[in-house]
PDB file of N, CA and C in Angstrom:
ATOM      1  N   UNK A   1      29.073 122.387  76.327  1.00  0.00           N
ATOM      2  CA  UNK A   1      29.292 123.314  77.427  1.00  0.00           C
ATOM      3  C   UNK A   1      29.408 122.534  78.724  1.00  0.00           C
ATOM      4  N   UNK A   2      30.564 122.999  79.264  1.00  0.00           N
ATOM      5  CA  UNK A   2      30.256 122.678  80.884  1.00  0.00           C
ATOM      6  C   UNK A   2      29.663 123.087  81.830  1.00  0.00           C
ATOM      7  N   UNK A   3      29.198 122.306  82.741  1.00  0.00           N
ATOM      8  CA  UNK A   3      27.950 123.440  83.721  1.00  0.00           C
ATOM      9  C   UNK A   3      28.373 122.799  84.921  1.00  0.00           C
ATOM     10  N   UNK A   4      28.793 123.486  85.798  1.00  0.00           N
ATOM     11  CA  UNK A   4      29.158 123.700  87.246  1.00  0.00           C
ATOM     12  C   UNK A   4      28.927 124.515  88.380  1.00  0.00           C
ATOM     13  N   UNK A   5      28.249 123.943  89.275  1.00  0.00           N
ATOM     14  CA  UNK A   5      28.150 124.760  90.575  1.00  0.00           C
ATOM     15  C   UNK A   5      28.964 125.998  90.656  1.00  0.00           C
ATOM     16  N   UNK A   6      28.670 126.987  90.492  1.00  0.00           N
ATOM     17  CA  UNK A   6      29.899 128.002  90.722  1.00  0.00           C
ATOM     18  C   UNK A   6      30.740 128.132  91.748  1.00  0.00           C
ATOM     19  N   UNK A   7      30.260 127.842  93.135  1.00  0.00           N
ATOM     20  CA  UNK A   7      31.277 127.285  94.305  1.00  0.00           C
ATOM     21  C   UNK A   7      32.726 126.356  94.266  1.00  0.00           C
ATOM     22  N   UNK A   8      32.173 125.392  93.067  1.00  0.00           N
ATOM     23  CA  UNK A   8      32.921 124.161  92.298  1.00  0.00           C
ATOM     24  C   UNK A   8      33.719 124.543  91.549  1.00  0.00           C
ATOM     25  N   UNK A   9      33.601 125.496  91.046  1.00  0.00           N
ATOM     26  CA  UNK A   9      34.326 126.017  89.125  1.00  0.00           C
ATOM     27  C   UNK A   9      35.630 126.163  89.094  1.00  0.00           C
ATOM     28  N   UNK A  10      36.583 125.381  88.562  1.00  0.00           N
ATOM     29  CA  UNK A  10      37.828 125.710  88.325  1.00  0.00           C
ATOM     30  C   UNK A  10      37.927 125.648  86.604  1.00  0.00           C
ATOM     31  N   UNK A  11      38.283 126.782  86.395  1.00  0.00           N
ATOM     32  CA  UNK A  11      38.228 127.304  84.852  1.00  0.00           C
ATOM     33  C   UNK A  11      39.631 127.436  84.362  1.00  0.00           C
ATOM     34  N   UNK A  12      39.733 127.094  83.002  1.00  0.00           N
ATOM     35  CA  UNK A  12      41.313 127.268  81.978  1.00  0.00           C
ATOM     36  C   UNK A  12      41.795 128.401  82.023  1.00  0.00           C
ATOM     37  N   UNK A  13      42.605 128.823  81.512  1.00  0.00           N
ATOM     38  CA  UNK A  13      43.363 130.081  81.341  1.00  0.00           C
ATOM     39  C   UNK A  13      43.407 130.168  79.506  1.00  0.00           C
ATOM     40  N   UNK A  14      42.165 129.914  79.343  1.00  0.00           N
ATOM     41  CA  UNK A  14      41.993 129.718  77.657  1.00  0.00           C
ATOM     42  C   UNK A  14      40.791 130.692  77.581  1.00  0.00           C
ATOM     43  N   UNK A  15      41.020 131.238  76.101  1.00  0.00           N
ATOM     44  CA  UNK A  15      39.374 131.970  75.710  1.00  0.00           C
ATOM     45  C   UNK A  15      38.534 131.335  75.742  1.00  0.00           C
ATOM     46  N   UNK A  16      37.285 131.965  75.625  1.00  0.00           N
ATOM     47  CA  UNK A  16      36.177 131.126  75.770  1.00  0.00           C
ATOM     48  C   UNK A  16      35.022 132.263  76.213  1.00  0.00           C
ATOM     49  N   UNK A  17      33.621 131.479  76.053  1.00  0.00           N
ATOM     50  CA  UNK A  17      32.672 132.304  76.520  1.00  0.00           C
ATOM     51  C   UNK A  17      31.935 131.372  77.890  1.00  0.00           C
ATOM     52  N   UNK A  18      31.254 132.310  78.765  1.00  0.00           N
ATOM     53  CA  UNK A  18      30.459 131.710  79.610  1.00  0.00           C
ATOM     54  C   UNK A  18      29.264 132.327  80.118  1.00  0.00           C
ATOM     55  N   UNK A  19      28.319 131.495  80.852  1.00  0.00           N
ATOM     56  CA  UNK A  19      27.150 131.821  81.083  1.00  0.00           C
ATOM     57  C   UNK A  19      26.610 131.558  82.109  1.00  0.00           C
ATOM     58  N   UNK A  20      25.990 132.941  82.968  1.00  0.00           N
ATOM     59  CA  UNK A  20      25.774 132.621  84.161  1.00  0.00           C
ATOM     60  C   UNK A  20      24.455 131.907  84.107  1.00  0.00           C
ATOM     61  N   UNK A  21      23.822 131.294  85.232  1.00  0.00           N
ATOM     62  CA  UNK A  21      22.268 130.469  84.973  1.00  0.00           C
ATOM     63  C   UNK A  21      21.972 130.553  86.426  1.00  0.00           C
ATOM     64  N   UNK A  22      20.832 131.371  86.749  1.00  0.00           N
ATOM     65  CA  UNK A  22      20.080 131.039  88.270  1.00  0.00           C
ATOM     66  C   UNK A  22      19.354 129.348  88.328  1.00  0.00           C
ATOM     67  N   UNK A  23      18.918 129.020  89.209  1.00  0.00           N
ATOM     68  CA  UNK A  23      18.921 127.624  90.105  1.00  0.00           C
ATOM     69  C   UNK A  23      17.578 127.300  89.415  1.00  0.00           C
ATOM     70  N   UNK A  24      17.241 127.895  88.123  1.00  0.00           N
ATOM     71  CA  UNK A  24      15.781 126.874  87.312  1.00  0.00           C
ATOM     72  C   UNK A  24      16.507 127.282  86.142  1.00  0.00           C
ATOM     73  N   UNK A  25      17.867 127.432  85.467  1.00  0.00           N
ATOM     74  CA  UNK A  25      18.043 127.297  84.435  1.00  0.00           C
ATOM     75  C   UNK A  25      17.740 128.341  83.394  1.00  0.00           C
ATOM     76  N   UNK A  26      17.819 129.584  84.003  1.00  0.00           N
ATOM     77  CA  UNK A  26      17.415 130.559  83.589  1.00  0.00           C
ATOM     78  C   UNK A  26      18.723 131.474  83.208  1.00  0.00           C
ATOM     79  N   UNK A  27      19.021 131.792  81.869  1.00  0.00           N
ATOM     80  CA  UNK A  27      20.032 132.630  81.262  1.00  0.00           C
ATOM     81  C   UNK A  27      20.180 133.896  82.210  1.00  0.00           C
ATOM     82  N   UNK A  28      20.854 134.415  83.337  1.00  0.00           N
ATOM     83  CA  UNK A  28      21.403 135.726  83.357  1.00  0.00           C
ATOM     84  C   UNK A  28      22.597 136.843  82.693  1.00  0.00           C
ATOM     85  N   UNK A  29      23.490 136.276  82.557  1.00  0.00           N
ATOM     86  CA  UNK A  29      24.705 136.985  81.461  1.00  0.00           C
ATOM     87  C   UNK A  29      25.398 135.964  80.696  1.00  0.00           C
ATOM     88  N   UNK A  30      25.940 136.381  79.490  1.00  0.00           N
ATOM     89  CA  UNK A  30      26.899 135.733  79.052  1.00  0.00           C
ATOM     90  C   UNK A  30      27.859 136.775  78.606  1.00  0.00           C
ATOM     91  N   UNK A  31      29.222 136.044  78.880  1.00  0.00           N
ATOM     92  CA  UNK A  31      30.325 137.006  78.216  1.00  0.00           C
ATOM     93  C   UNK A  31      31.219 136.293  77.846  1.00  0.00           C
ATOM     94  N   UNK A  32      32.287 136.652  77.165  1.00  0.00           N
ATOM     95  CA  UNK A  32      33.203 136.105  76.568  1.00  0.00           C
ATOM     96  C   UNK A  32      34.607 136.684  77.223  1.00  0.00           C
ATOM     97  N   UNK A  33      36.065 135.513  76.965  1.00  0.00           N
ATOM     98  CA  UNK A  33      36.992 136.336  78.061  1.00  0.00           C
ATOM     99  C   UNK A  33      38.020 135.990  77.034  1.00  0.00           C
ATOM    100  N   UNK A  34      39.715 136.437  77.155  1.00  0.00           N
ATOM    101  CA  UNK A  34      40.780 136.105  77.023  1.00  0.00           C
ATOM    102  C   UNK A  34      40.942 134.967  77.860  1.00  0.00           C
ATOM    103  N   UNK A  35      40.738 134.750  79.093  1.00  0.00           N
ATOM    104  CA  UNK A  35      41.111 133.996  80.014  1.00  0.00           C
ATOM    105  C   UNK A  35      39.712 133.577  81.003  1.00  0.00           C
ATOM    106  N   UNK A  36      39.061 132.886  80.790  1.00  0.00           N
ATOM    107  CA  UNK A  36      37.945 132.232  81.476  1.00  0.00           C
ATOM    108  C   UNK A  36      38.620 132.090  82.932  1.00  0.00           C
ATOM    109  N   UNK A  37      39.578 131.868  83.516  1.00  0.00           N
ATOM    110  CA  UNK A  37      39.468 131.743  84.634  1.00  0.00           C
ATOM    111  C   UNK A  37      39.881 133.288  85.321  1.00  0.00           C
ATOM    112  N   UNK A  38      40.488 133.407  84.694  1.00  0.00           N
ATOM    113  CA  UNK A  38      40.576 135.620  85.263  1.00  0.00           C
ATOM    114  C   UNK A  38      39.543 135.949  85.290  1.00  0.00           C
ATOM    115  N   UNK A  39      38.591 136.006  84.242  1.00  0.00           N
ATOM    116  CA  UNK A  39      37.338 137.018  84.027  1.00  0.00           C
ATOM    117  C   UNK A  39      36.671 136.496  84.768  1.00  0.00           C
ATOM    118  N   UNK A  40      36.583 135.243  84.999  1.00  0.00           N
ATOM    119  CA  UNK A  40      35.213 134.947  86.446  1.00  0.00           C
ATOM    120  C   UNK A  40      35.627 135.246  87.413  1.00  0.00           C
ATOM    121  N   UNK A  41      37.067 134.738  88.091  1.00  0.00           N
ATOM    122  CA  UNK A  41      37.135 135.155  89.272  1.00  0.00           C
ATOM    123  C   UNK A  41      36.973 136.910  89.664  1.00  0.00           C
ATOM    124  N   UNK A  42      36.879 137.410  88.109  1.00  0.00           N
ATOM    125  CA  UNK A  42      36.753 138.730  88.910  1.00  0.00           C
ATOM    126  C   UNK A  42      35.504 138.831  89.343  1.00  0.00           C
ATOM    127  N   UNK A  43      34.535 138.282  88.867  1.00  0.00           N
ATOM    128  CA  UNK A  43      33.260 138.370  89.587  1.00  0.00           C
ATOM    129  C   UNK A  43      33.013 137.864  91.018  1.00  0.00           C
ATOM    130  N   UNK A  44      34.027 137.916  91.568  1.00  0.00           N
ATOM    131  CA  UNK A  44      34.062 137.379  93.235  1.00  0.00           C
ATOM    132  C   UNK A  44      34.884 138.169  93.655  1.00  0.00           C
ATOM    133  N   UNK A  45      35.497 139.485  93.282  1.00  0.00           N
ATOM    134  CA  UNK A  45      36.483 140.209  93.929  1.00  0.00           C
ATOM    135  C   UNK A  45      35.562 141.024  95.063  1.00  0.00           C
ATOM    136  N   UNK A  46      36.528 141.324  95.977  1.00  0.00           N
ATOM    137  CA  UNK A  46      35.735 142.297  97.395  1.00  0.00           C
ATOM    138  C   UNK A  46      35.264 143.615  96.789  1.00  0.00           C
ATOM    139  N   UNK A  47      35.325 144.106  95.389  1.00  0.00           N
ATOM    140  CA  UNK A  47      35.353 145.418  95.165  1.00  0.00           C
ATOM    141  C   UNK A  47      34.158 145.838  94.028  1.00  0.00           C
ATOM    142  N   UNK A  48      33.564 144.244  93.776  1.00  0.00           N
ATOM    143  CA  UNK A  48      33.024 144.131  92.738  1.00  0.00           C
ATOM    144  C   UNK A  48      32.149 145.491  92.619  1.00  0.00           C
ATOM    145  N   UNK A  49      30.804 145.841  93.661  1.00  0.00           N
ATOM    146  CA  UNK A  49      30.310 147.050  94.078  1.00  0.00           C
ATOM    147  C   UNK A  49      30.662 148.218  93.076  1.00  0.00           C
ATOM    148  N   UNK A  50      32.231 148.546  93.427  1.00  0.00           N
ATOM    149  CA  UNK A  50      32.861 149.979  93.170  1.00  0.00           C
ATOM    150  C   UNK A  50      33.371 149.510  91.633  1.00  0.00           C
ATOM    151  N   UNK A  51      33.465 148.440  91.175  1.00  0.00           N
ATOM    152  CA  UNK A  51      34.054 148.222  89.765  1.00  0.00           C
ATOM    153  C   UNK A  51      32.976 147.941  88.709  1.00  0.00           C
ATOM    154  N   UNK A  52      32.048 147.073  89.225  1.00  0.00           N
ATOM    155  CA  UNK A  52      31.095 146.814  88.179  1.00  0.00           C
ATOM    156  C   UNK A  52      29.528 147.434  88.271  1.00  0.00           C
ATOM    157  N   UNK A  53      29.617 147.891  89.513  1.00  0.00           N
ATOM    158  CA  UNK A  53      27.876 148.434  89.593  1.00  0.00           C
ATOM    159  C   UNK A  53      27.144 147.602  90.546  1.00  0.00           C
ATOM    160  N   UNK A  54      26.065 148.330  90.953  1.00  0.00           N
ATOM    161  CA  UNK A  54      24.848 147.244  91.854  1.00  0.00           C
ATOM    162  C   UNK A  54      24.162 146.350  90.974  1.00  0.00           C
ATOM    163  N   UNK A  55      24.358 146.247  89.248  1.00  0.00           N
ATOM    164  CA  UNK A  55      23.143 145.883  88.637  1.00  0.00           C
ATOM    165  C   UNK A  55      24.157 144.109  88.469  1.00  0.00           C
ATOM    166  N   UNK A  56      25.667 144.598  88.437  1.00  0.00           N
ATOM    167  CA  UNK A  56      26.261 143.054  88.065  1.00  0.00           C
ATOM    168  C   UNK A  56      26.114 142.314  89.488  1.00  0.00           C
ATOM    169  N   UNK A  57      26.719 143.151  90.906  1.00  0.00           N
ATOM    170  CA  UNK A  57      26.493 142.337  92.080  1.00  0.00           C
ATOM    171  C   UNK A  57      25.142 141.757  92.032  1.00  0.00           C
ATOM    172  N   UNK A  58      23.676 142.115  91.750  1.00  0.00           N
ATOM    173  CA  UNK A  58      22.474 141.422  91.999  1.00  0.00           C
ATOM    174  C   UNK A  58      22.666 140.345  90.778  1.00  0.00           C
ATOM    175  N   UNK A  59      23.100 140.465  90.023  1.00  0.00           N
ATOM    176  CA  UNK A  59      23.550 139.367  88.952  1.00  0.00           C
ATOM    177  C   UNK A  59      23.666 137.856  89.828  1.00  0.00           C
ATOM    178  N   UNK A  60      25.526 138.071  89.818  1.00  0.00           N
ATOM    179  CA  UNK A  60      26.220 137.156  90.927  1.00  0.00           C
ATOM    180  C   UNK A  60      25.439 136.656  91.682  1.00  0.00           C
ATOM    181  N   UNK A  61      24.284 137.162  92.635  1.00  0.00           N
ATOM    182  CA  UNK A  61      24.265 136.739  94.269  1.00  0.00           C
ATOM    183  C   UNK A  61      22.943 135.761  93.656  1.00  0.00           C
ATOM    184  N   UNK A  62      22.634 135.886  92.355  1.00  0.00           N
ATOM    185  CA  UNK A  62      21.005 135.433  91.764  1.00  0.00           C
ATOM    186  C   UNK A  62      21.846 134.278  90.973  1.00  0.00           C
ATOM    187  N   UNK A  63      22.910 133.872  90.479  1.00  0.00           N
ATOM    188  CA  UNK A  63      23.655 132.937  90.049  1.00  0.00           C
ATOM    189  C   UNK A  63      23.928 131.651  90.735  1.00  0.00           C
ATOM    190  N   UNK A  64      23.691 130.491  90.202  1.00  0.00           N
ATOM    191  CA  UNK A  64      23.598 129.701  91.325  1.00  0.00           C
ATOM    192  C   UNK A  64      24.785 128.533  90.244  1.00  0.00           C
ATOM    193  N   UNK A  65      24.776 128.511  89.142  1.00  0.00           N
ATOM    194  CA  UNK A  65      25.713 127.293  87.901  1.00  0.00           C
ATOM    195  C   UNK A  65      26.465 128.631  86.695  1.00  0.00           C
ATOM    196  N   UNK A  66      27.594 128.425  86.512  1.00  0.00           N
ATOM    197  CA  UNK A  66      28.161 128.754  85.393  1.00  0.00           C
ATOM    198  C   UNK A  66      28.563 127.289  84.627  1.00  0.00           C
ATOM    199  N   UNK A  67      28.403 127.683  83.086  1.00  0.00           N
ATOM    200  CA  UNK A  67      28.778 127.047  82.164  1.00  0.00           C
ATOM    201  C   UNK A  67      29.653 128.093  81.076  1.00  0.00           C
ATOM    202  N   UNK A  68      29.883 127.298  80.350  1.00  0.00           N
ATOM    203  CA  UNK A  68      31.481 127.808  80.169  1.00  0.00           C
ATOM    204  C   UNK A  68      32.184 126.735  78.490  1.00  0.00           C
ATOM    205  N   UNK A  69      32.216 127.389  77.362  1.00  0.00           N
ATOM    206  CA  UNK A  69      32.952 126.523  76.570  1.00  0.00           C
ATOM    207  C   UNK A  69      34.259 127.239  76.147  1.00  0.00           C
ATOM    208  N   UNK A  70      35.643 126.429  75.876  1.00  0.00           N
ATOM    209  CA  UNK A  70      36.355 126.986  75.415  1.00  0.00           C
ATOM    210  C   UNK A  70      36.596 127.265  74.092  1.00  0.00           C
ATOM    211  N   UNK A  71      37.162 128.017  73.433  1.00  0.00           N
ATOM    212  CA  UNK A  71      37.573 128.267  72.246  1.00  0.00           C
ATOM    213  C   UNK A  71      38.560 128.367  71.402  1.00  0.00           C
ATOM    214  N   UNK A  72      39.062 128.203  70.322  1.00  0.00           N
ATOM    215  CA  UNK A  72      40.355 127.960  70.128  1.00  0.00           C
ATOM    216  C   UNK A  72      41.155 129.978  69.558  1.00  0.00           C
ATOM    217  N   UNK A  73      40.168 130.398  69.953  1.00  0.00           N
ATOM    218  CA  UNK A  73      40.540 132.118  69.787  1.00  0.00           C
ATOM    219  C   UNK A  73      39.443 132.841  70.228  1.00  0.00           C
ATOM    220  N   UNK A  74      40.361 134.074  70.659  1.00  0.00           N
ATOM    221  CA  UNK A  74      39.348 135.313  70.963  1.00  0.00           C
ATOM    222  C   UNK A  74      38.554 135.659  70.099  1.00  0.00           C
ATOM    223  N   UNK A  75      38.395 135.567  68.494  1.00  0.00           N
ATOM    224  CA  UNK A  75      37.612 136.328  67.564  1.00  0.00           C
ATOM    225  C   UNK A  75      36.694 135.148  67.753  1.00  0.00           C
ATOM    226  N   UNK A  76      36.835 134.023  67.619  1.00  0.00           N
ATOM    227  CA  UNK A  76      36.328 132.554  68.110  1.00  0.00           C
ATOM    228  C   UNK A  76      35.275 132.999  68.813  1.00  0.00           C
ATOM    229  N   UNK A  77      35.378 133.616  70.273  1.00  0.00           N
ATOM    230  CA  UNK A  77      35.058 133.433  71.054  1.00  0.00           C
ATOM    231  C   UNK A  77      33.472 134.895  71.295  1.00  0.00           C
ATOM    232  N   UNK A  78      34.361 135.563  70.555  1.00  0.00           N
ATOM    233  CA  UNK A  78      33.503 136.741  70.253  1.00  0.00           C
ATOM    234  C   UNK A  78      32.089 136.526  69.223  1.00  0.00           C
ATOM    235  N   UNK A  79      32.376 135.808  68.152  1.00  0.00           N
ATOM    236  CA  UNK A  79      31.302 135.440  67.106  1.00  0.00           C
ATOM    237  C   UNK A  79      30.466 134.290  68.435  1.00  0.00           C
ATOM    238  N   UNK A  80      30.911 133.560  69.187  1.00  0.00           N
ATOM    239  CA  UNK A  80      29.887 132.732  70.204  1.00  0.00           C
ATOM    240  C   UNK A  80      29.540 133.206  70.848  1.00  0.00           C
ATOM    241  N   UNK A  81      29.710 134.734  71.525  1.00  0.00           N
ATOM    242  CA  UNK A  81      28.999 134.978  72.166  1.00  0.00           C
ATOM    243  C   UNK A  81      27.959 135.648  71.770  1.00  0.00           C
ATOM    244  N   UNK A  82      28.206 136.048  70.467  1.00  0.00           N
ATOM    245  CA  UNK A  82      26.917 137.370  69.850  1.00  0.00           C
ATOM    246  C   UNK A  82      25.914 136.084  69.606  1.00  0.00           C
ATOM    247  N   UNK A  83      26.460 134.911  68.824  1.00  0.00           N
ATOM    248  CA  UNK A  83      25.354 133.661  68.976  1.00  0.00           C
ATOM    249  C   UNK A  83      24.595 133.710  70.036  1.00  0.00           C
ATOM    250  N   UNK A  84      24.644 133.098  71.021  1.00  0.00           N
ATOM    251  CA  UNK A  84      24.056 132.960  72.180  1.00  0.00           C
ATOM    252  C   UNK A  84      23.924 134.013  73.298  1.00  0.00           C
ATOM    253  N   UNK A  85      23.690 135.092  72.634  1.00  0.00           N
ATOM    254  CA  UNK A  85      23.239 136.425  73.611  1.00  0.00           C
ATOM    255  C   UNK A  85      21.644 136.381  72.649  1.00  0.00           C
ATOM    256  N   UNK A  86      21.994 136.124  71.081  1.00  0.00           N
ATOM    257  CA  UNK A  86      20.453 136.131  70.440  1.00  0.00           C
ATOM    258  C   UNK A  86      20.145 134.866  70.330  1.00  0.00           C
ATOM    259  N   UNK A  87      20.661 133.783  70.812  1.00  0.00           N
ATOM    260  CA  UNK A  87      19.638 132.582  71.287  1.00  0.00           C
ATOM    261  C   UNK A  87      18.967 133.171  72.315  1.00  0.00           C
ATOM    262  N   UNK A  88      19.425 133.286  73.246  1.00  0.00           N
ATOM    263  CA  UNK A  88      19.447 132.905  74.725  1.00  0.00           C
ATOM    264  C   UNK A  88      18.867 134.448  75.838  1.00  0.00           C
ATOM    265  N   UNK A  89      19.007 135.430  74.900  1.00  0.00           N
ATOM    266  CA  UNK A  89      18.528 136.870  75.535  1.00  0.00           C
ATOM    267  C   UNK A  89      18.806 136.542  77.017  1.00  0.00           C
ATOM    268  N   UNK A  90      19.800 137.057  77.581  1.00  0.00           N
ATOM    269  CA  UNK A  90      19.950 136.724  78.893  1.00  0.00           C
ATOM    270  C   UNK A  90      19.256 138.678  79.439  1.00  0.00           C
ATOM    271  N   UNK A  91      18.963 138.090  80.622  1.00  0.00           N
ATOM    272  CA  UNK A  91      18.509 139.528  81.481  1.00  0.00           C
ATOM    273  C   UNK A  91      19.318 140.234  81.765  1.00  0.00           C
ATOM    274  N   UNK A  92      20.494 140.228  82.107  1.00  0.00           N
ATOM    275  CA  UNK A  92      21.641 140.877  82.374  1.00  0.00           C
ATOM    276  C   UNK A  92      22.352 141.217  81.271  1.00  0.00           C
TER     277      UNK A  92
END
């Protein structure tokens, strides 16, 4: 996995799953995308509020590193994330 400052993050246009982590390394979400760099940047859109809820914005603003592996498919990408949602029980 790669782990990057989220300020830093320039992500593929490949599937893949990723994982947000507050600033002691602490699991908050993981999800899986078609496109790792679409699906994060939507988590920085101006609208996030009205699209995803107050519970994902307190997510984000508590996020301090995303990590991120790619995959060579979406079904790929789907079986890794059900992995590491029951490693990793994230709070979100």
């Amino acid at each position: 996995m790669n782990r990057q400052y989220i300020k830093k993050i320039k992500l593929p246009a490949s599937p893949g799953v990723y994982i947000f982590t507050d600033g002691r390394k602490n699991t908050l979400y993981i999800g899986r995308a078609t496109s790792l760099g679409d699906r994060v940047k939507s988590y920085f859109s101006s609208d996030l509020l009205e699209t995803r809820g107050k519970r994902i914005v307190n997510m984000v603003s508590r996020a301090k590193f995303l990590e991120y592996k790619k995959t060579d498919s979406v079904l790929e990408a789907i079986i890794l994330e059900a992995d590491l949602i029951n490693k990793f029980k994230p709070i979100y």
